[in-house]
Every structure is written in C-alpha cells, then in structure tokens.
N, C-alpha and C. Protein backbone atom coordinates (compact mmCIF):
# COMPACT_ATOMS: atom_id res chain seq x y z
N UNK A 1 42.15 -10.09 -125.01
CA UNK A 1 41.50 -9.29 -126.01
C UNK A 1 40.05 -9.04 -125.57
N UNK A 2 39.38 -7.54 -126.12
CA UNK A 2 38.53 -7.52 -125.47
C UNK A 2 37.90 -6.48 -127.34
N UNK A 3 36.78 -7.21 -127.40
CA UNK A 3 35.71 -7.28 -128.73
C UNK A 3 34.42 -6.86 -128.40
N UNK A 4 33.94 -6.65 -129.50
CA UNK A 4 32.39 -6.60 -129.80
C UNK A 4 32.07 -7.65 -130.75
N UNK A 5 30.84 -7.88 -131.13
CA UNK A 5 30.65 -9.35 -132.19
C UNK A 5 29.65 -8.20 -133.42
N UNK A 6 30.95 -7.26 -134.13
CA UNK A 6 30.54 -6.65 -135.31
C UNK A 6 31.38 -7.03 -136.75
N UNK A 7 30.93 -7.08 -137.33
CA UNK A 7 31.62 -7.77 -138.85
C UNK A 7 31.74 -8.66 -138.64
N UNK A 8 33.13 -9.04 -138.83
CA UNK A 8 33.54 -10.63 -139.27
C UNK A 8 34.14 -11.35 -137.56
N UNK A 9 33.98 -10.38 -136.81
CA UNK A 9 34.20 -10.82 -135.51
C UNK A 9 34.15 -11.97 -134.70
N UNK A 10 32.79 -12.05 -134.93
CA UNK A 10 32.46 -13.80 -134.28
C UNK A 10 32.37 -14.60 -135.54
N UNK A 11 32.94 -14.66 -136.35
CA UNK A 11 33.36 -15.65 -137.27
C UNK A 11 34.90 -16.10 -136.65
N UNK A 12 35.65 -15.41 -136.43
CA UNK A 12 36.96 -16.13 -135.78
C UNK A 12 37.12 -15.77 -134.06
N UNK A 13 36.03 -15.25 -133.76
CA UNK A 13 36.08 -15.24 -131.66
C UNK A 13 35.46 -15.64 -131.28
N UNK A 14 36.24 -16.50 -130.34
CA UNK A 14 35.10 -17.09 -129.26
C UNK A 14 35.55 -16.40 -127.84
N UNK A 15 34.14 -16.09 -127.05
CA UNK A 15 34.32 -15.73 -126.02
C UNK A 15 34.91 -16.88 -125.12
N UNK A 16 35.16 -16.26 -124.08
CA UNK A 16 35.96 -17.33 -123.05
C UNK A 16 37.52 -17.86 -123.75
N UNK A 17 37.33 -18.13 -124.97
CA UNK A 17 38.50 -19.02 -125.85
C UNK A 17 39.44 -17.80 -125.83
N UNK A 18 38.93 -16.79 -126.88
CA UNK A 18 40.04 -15.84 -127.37
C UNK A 18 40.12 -14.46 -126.50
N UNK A 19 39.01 -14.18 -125.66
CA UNK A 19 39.22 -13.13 -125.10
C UNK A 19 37.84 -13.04 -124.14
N UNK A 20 37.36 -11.17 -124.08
CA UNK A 20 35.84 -11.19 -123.50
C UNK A 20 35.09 -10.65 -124.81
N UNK A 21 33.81 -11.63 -125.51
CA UNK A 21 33.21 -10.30 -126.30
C UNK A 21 32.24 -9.99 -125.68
N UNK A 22 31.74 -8.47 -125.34
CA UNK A 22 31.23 -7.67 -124.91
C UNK A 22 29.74 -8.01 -125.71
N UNK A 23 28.50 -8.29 -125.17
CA UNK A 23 27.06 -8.15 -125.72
C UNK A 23 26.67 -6.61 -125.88
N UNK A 24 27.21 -6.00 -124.60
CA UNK A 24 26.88 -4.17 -124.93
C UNK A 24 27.98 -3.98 -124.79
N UNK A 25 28.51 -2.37 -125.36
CA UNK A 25 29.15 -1.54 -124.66
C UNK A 25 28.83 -0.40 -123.86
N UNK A 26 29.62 -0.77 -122.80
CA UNK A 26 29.17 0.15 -121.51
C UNK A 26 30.24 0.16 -120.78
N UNK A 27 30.56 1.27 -119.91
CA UNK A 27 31.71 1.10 -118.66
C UNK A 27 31.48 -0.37 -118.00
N UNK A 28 30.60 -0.60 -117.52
CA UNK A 28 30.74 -1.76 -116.64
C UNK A 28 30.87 -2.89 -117.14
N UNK A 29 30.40 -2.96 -118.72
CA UNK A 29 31.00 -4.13 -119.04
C UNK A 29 32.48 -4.23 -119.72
N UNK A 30 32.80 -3.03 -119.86
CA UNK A 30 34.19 -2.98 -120.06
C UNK A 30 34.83 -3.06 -119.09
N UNK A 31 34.55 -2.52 -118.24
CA UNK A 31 35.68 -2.78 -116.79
C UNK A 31 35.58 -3.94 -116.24
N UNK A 32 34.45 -4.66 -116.62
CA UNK A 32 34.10 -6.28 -116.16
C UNK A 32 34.93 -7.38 -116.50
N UNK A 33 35.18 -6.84 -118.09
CA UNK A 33 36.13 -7.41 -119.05
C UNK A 33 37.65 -7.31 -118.83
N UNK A 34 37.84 -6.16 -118.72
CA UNK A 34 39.03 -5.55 -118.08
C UNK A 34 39.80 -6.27 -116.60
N UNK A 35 38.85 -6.57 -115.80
CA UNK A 35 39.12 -7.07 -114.76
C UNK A 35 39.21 -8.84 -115.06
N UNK A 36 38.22 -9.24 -115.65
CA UNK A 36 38.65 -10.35 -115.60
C UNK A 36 39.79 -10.58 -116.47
N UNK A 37 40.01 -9.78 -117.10
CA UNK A 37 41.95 -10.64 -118.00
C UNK A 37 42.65 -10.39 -117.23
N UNK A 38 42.48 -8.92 -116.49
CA UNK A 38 43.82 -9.18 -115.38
C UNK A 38 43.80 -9.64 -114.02
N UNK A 39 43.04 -9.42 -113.34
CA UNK A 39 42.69 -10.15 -112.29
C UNK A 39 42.74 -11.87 -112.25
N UNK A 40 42.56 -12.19 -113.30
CA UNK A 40 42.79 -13.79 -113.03
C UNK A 40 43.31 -14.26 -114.21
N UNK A 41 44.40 -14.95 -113.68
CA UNK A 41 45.67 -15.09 -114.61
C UNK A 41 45.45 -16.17 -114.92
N UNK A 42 44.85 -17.12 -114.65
CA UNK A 42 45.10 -18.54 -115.53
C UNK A 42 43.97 -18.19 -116.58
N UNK A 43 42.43 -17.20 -116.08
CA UNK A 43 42.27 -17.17 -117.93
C UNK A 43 43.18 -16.16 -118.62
N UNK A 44 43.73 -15.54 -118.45
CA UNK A 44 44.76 -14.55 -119.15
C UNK A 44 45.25 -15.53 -119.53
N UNK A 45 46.33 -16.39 -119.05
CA UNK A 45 47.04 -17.22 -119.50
C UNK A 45 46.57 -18.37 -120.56
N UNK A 46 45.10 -18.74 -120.19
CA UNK A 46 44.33 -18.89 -121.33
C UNK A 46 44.57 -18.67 -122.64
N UNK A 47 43.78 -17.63 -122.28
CA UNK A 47 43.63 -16.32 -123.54
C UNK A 47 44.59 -16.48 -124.36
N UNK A 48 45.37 -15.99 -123.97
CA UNK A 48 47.32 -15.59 -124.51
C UNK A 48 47.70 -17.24 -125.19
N UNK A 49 47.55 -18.04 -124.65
CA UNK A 49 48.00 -19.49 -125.36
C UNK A 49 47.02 -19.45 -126.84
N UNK A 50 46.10 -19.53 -126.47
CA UNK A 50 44.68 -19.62 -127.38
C UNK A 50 45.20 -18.91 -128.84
N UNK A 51 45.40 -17.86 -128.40
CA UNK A 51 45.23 -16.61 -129.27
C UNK A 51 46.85 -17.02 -130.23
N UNK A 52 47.73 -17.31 -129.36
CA UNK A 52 49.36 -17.08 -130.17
C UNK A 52 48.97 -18.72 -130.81
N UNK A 53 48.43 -19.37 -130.29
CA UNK A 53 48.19 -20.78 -130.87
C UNK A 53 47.98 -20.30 -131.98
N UNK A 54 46.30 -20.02 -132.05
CA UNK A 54 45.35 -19.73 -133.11
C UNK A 54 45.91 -18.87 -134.81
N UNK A 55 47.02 -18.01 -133.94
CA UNK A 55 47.37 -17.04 -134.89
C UNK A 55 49.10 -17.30 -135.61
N UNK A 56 49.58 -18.87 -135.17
CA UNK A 56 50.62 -19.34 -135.66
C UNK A 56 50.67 -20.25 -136.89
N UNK A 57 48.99 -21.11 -136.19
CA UNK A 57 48.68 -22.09 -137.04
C UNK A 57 48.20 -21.49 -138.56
N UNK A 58 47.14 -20.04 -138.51
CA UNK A 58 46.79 -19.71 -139.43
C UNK A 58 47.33 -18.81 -140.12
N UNK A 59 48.03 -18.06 -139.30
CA UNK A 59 48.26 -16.83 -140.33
C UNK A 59 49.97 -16.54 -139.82
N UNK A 60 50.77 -17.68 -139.80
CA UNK A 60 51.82 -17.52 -140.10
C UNK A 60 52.17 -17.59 -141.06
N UNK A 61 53.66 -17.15 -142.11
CA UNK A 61 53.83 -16.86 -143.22
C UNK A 61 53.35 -17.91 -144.15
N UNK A 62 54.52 -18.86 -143.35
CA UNK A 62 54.49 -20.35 -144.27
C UNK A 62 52.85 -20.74 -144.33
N UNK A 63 52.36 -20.79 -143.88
CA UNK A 63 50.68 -21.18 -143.64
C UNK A 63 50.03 -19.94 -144.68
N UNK A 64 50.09 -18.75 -144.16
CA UNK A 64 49.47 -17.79 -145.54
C UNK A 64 49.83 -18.22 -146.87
N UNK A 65 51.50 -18.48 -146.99
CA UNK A 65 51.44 -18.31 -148.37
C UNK A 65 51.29 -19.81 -149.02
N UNK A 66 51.28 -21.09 -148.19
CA UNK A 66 50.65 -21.90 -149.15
C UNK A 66 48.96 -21.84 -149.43
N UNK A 67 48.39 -21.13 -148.26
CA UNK A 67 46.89 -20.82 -148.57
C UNK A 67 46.79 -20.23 -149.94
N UNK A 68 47.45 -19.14 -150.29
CA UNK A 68 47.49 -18.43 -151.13
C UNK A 68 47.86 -19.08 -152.47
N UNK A 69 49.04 -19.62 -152.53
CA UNK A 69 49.87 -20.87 -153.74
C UNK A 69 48.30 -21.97 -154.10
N UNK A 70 47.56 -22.29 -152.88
CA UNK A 70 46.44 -23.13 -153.73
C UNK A 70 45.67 -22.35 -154.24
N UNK A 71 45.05 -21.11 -153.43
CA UNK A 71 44.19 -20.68 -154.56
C UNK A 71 44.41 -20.01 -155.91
N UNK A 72 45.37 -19.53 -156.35
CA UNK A 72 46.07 -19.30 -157.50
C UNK A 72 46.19 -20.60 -158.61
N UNK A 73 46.57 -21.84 -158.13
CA UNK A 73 46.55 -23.16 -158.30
C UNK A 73 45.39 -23.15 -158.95
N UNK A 74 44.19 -23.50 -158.32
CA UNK A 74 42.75 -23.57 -158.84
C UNK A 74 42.45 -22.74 -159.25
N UNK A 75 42.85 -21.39 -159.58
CA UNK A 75 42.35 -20.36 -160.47
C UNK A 75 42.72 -20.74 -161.81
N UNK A 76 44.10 -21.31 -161.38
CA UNK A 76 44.61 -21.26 -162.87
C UNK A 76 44.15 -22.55 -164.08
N UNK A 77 43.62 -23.52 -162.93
CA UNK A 77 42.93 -24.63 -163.74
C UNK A 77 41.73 -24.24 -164.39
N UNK A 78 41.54 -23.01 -163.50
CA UNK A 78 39.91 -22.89 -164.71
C UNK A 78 40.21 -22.07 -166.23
C-alpha cells in the first residue's frame, strides 16, 4: 500500500509496517514507493502479512460485530 498521512491515515499506518507513506507527493517519490514494494519481496511480503494480519484481527465480521454489540450494550445502560 502506498498513502499519504491525510485524515485519519496515520492513526492506523505505519510506514515500513503497512506500506510506504509518502511525506510529499511527487513522481519520484511515488515511483520510489512503487519500486520498493515490488522490487523487494520480503518487504512486500512484509507488508501483505502485516496488513491481512491487521485487517482480520480488527475488522473481521465476528470482531466488528461484537465491537458493535458492546457499544449498544453501554448505550443502553445509560
């Protein structure tokens, strides 16, 4: 994955971890970025673990919808 650190962005990316985030955008740092995910495969391979990790633990169903079941929970106590 290849980012900028606008909105809520670098609240859940880390560079190196989840992908490249870009400080500017520019050709060269896009193609910089570009090159390094494919050009070298063990951080690709990185990346790709990181990311399907990251995005099984949190925002798989079962995981969304008990997130969701508590806060409804505590809504309803108030």
């Amino acid at each position: 994955m290849i980012t900028t650190p606008v909105g809520g962005i670098p609240d859940v990316f880390v560079d190196g971890e989840n992908g490249v985030l870009l400080g500017a955008v520019s050709a060269e740092a896009i193609i910089g970025a570009v090159e390094k995910l494919f050009l070298d495969a063990e951080y690709f391979r990185k990346v790709r673990d990181n990311n399907r990790r990251k995005a099984w633990h949190n925002y798989e169903a079962n995981v969304v919808t008990r997130k969701i079941e508590m806060i409804y929970g505590e809504v309803a106590k108030k």
